[in-house]
Each structure stands twice: as structure tokens, then as C-alpha cells.
C-alpha atoms as a PDB file:
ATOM      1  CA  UNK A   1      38.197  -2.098 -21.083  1.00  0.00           C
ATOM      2  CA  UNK A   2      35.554  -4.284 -21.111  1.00  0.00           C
ATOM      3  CA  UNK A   3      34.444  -5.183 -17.354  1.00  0.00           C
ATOM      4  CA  UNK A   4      33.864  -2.152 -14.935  1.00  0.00           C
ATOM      5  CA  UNK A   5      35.413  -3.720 -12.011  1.00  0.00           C
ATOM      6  CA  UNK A   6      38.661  -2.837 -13.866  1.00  0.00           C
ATOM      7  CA  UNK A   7      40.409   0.409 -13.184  1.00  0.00           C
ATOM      8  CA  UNK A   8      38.826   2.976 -15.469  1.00  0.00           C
ATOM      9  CA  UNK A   9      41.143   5.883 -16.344  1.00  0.00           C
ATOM     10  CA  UNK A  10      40.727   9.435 -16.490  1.00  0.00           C
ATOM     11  CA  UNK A  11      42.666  12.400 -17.436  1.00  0.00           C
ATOM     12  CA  UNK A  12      43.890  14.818 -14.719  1.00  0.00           C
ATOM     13  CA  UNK A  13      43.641  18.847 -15.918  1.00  0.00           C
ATOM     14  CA  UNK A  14      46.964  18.459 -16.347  1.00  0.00           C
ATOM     15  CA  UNK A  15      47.020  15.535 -18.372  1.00  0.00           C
ATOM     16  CA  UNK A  16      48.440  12.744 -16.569  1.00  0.00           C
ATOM     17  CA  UNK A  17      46.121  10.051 -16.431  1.00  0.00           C
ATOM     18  CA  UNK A  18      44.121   8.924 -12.923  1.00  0.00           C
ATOM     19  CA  UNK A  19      43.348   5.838 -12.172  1.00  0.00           C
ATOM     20  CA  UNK A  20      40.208   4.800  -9.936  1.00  0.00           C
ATOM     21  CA  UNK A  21      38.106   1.463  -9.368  1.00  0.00           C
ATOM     22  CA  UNK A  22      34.695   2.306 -10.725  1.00  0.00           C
ATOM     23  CA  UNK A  23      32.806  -0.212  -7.965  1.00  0.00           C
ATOM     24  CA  UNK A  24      34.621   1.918  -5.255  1.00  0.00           C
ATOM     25  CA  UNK A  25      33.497   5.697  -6.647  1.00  0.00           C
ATOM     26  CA  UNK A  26      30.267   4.219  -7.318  1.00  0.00           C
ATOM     27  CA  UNK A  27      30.030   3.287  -3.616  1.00  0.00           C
ATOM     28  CA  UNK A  28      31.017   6.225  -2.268  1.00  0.00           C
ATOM     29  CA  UNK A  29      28.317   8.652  -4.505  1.00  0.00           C
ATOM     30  CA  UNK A  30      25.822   6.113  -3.489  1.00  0.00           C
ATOM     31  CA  UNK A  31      25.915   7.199   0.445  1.00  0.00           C
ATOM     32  CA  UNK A  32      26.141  10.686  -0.779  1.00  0.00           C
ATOM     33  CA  UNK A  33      22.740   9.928  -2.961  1.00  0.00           C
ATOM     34  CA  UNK A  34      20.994   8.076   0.142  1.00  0.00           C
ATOM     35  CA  UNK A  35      21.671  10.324   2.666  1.00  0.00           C
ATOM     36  CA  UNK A  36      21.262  13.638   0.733  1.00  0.00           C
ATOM     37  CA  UNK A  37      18.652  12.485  -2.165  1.00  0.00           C
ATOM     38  CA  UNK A  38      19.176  13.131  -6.043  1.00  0.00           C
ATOM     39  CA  UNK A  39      18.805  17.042  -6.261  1.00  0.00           C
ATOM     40  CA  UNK A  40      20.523  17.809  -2.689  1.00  0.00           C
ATOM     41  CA  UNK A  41      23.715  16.276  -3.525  1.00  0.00           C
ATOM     42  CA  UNK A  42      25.686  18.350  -5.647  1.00  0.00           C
ATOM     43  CA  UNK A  43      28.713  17.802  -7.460  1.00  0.00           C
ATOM     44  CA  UNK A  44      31.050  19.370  -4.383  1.00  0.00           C
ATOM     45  CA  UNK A  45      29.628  16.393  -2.657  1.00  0.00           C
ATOM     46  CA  UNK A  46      30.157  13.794  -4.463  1.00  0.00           C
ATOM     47  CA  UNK A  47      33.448  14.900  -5.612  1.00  0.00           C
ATOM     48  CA  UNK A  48      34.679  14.930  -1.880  1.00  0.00           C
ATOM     49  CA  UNK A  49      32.891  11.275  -1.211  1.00  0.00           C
ATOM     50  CA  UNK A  50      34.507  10.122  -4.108  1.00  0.00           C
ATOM     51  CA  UNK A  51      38.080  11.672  -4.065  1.00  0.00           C
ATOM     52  CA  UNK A  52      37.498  13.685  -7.288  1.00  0.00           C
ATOM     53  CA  UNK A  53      37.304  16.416  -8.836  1.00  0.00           C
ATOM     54  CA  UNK A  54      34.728  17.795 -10.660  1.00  0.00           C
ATOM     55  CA  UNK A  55      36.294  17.696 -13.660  1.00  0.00           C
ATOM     56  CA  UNK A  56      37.305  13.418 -13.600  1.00  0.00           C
ATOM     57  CA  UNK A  57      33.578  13.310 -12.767  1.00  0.00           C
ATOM     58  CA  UNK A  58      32.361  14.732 -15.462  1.00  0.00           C
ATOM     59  CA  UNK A  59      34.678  13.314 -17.919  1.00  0.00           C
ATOM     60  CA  UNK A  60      34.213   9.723 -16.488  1.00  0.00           C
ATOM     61  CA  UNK A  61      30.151  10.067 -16.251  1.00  0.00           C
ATOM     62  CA  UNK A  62      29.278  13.150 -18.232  1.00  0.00           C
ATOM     63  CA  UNK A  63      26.758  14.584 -15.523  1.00  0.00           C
ATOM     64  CA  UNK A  64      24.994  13.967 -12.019  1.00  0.00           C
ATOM     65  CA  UNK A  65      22.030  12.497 -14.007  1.00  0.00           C
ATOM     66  CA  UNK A  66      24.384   9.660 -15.161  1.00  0.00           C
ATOM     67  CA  UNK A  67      26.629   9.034 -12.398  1.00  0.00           C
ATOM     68  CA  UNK A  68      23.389   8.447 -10.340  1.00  0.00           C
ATOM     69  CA  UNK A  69      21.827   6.116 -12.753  1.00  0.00           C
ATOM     70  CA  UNK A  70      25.086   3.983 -12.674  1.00  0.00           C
ATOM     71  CA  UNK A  71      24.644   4.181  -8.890  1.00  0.00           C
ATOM     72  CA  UNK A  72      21.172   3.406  -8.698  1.00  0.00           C
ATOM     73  CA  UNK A  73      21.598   0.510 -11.023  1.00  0.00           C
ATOM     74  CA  UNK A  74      24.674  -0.742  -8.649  1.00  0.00           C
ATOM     75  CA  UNK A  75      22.526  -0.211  -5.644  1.00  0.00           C
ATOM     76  CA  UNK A  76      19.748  -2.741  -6.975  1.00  0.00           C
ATOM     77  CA  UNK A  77      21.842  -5.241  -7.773  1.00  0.00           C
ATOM     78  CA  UNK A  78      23.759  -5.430  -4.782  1.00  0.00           C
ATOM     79  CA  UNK A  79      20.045  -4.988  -2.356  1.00  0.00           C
ATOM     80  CA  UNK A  80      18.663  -7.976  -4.326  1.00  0.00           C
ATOM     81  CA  UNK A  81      21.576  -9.660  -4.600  1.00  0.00           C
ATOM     82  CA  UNK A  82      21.809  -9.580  -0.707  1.00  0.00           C
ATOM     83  CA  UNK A  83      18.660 -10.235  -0.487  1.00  0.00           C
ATOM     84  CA  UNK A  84      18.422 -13.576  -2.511  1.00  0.00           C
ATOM     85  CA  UNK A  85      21.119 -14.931  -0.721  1.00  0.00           C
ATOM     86  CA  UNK A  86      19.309 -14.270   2.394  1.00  0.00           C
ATOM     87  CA  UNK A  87      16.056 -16.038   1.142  1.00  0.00           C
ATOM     88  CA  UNK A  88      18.106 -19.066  -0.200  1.00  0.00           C
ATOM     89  CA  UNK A  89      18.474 -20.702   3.256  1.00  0.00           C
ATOM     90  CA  UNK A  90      14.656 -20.831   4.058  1.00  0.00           C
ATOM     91  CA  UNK A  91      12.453 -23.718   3.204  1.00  0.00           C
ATOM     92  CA  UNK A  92       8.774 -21.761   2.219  1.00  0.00           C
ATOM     93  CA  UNK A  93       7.232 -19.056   1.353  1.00  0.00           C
ATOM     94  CA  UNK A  94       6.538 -17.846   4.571  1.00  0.00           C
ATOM     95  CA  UNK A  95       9.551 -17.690   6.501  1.00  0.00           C
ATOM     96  CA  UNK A  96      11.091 -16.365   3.372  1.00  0.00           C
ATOM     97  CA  UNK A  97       9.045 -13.427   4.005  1.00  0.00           C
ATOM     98  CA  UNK A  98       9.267 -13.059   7.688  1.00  0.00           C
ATOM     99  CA  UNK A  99      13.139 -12.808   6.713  1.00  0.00           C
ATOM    100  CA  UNK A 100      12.562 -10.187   4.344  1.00  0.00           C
ATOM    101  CA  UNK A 101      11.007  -8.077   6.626  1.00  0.00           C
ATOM    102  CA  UNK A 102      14.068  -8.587   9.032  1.00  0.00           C
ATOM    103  CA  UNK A 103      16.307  -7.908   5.848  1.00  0.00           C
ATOM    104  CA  UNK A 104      14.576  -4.402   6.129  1.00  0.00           C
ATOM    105  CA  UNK A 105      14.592  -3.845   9.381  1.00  0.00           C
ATOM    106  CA  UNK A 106      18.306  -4.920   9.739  1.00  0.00           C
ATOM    107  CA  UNK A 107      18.804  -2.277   6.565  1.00  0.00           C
ATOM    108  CA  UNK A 108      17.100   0.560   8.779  1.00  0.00           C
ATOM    109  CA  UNK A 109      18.923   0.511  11.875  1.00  0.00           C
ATOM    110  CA  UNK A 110      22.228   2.477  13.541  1.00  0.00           C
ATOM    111  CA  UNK A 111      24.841   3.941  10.227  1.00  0.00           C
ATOM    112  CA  UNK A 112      22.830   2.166   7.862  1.00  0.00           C
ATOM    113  CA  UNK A 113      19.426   3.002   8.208  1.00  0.00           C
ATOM    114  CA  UNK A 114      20.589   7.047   8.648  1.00  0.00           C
ATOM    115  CA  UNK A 115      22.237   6.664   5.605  1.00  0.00           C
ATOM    116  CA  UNK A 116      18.620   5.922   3.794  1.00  0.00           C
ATOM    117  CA  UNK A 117      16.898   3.419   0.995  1.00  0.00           C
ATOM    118  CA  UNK A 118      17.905   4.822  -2.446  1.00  0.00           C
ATOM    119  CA  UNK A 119      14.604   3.373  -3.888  1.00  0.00           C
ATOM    120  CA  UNK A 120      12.455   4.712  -0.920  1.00  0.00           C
ATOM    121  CA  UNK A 121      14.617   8.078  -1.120  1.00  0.00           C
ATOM    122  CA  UNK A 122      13.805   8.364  -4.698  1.00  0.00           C
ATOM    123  CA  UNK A 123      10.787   7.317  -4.797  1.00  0.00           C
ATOM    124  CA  UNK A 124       9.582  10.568  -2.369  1.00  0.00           C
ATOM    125  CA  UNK A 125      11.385  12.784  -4.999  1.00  0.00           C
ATOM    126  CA  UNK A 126       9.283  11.077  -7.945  1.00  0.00           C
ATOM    127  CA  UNK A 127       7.779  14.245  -8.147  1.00  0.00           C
ATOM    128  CA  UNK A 128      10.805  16.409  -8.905  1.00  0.00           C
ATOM    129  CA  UNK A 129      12.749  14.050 -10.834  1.00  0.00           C
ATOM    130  CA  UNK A 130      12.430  13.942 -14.543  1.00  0.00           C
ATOM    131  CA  UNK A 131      10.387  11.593 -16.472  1.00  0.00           C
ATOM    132  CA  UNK A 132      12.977   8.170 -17.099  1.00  0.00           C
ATOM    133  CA  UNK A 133      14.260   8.541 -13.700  1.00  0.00           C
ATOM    134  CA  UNK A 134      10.993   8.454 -12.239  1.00  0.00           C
ATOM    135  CA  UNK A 135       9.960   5.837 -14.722  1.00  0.00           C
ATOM    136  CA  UNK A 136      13.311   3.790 -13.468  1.00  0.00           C
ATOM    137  CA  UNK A 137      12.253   4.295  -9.907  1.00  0.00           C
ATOM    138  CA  UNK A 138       8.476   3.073 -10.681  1.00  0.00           C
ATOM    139  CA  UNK A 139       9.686  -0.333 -11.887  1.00  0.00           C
ATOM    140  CA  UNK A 140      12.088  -0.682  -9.018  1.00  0.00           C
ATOM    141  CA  UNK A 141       8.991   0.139  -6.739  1.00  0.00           C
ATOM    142  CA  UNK A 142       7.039  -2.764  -8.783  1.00  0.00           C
ATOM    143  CA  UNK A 143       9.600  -5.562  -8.783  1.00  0.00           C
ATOM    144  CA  UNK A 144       9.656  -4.886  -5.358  1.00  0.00           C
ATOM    145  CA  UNK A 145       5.710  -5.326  -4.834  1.00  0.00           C
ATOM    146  CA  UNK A 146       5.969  -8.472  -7.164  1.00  0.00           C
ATOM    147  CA  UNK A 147       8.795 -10.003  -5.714  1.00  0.00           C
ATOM    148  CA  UNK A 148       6.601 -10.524  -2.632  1.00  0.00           C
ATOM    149  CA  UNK A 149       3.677 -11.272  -3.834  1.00  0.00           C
ATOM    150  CA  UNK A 150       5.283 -14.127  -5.456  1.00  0.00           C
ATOM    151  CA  UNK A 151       6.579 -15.349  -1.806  1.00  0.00           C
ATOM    152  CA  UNK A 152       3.503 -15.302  -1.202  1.00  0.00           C
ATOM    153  CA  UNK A 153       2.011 -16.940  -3.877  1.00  0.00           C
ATOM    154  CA  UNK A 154       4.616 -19.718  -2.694  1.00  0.00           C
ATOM    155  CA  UNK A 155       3.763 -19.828   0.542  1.00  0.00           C
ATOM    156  CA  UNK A 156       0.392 -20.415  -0.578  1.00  0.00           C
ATOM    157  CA  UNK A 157       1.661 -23.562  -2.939  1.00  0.00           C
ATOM    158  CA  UNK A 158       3.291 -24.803  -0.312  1.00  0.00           C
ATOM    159  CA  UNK A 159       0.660 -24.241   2.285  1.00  0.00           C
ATOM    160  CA  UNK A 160       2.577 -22.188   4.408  1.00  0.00           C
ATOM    161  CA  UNK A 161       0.416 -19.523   3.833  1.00  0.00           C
ATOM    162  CA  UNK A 162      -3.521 -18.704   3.777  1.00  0.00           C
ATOM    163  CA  UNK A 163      -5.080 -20.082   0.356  1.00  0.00           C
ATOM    164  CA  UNK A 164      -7.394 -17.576   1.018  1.00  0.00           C
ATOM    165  CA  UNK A 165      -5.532 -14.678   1.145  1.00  0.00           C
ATOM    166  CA  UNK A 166      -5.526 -11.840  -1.886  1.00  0.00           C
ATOM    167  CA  UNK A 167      -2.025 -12.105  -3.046  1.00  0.00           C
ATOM    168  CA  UNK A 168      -1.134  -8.364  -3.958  1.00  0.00           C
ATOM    169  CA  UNK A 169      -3.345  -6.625  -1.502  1.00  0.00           C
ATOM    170  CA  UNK A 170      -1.227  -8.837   1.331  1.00  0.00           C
ATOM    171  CA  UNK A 171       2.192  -7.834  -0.577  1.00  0.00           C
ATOM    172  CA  UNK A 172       1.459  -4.302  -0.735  1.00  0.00           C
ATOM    173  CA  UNK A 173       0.735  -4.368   2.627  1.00  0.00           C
ATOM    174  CA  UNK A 174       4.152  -6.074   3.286  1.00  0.00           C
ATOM    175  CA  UNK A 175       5.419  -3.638   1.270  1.00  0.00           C
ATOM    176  CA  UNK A 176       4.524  -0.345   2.786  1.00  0.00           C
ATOM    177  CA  UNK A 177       5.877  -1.713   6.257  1.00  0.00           C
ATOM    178  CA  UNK A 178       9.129  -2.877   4.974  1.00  0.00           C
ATOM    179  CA  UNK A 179       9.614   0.598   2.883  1.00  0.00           C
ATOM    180  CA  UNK A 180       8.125   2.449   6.211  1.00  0.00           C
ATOM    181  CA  UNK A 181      11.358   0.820   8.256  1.00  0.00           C
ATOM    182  CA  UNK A 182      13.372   2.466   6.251  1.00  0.00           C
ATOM    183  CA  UNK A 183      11.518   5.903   6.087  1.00  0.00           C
ATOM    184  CA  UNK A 184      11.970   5.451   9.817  1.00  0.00           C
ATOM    185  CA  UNK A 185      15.705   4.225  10.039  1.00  0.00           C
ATOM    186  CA  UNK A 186      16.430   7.366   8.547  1.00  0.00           C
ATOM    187  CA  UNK A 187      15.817   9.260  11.760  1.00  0.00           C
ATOM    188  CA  UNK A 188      15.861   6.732  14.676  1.00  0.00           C
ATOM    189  CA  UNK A 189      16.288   2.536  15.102  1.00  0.00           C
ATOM    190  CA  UNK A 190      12.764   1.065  14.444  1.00  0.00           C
ATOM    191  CA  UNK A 191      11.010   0.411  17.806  1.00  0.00           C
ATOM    192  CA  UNK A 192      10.154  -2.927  18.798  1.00  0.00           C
ATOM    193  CA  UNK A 193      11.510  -4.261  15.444  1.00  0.00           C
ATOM    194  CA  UNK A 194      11.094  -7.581  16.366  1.00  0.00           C
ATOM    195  CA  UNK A 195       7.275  -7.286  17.334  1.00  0.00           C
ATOM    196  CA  UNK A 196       6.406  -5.159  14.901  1.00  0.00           C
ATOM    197  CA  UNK A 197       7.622  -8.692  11.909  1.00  0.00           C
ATOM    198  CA  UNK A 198       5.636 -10.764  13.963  1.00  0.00           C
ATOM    199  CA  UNK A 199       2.696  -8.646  13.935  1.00  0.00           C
ATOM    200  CA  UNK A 200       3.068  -8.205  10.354  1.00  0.00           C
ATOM    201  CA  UNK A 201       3.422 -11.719  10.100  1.00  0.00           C
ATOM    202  CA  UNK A 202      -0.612 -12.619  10.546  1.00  0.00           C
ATOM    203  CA  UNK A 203      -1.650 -10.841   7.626  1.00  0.00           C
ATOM    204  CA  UNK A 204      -0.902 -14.116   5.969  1.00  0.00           C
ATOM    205  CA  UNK A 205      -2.620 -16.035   8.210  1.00  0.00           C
END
């Protein structure tokens, strides 16, 4: 099989074969990985999130390490894709950010935001993780960081946005609030949400 949105079969113990959407398993180890991180989440867990058993999982991915690279890759293409989409409706730079910063903050609240960033999750377990998943979380980290600072950059071509302004101290400025929201969501709805964009909002003025 060529496309992973097609059923991907595995052999049961006993031989006969299961069958199992690989988008929808993927899916369902991702909340496991958000809300319990990469080393907390054991194969128990993910086996009961994902209607497996241990055995199918290790046969289909090989190990943990694995399954949650497939799932971390999934995750960033569905965020950005999301995102993107988002963005498209918005005339400048500016506003494109302002709705990026909602995009967060609409991430980080009620079922969602308990359930957690997987980059922002990962990224506090850099430490602990081993040295090409941290490197895979880094560069997730840095597209993030240069995906605003070329909003910004934008906004500033199309004068929505201070000419003055330093490009990537202003995004990584953007970018620790929009990664705090989430750091946040994970315990309790951000307050003042709303407020707390528009103040954000004049460091590009």
C-alpha cells in the first residue's frame, strides 16, 4: 500500500489479520503523547487510546520512539495546515498575526488546551529525549520563530507594521506568548485572552 490513509494491516497473535486506519491510531496516540508527554506514556497507554495491543503496535511501528515520530510528524502538519488556512483570509501582515495569536489561544482553552501542545510538551522534555528527537523538536521550535518573523517582515512591506521594528527580537517575543498560552491551557483557560492579543499586539507598533 502506497498512501497511509489506506487501511494498514496487521497480524493478530493468532494470525488473522487486523485491519486499522493509520490517520485514526495516529490520532488517538497523539492525545495520549500531549497530555502525558513522550516518556510518561507507555505502551499500556497508547495501546488502550488506540484499541491495540501491544503486540499490533509494535509490529505496525516497531517501538514508542517511532510511533511518536509518525505522530509528531502528523501533528505538524495538521497545526500548520490549520493554521495557513486560518491566515489565508487576512489581507497583511499584521492582522495575520493578531490571528495567530488567537489561533493559540483558541488551541489552549477548555478539552483542548488540557490536552497540551506536542511541540511545547516536547520541547520541556528536550532535555530527556535523545539526540534526533530533540534535534526534530529544535527545528519545529525554529520554523515556528521564522514563520512569524516573516509575518512580520510582511507587515512591514506592506506597512502594516513598524519599519522600525527588529524583526526576530519582535517574533520571539510573539513567540514565547503564543507557546506560554499553551503552557497555561494545560492547567486552566487563559485569562483575559482577548486583552492579553491586544496587548501583545503593540509590540509591532
Amino acid at each position: 500500500m502506497t498512501s497511509e490513509n489506506q487501511s494498514l494491516k496487521v497480524a493478530r497473535e493468532r494470525g488473522r489479520p487486523r485491519v486499522f486506519d493509520m490517520d485514526d491510531v495516529l490520532d488517538k496516540a497523539m492525545i495520549v503523547f500531549r497530555k502525558k508527554g513522550y516518556h510518561a506514556s507507555s505502551i499500556v497507554d497508547l495501546g488502550e487510546a488506540m484499541s491495540l495491543t501491544a503486540g499490533s503496535i509494535y509490529k505496525a511501528f516497531t517501538d514508542k520512539r517511532t510511533l511518536f515520530l509518525r505522530v509528531f510528524e502528523r501533528y505538524i502538519a495538521l497545526r500548520n495546515a490549520d493554521l495557513r488556512q486560518r491566515l489565508q483570509h487576512f489581507p497583511d501582515g499584521r492582522s495575520r498575526i493578531e490571528e495567530l495569536l488567537q489561533f493559540y489561544l483558541d488551541s489552549a482553552v477548555e478539552i483542548e488546551g488540557r490536552r497540551g501542545c506536542l511541540v511545547v510538551g516536547s520541547t520541556v522534555e528536550l532535555q530527556t529525549l535523545d539526540e534526533e528527537l530533540s534535534e526534530l523538536v529544535r527545528q519545529a521550535v525554529m520554523r515556528n520563530q521564522n514563520f512569524l518573523v516573516s509575518l512580520i517582515i510582511e507587515g512591514q512591506k506592506d506597512g502594516s507594521i513598524s519599519s522600525q521594528l527588529d524583526a526576530e527580537t519582535a517574533a520571539g517575543i510573539l513567540l514565547c506568548v503564543a507557546f506560554g498560552m499553551r503552557v497555561v491551557g494545560k492547567v486552566q483557560d487563559v485569562t483575559n485572552g482577548k486583552k492579553t492579543i491586544t496587548m501583545v499586539m503593540k509590540v509591532l507598533d
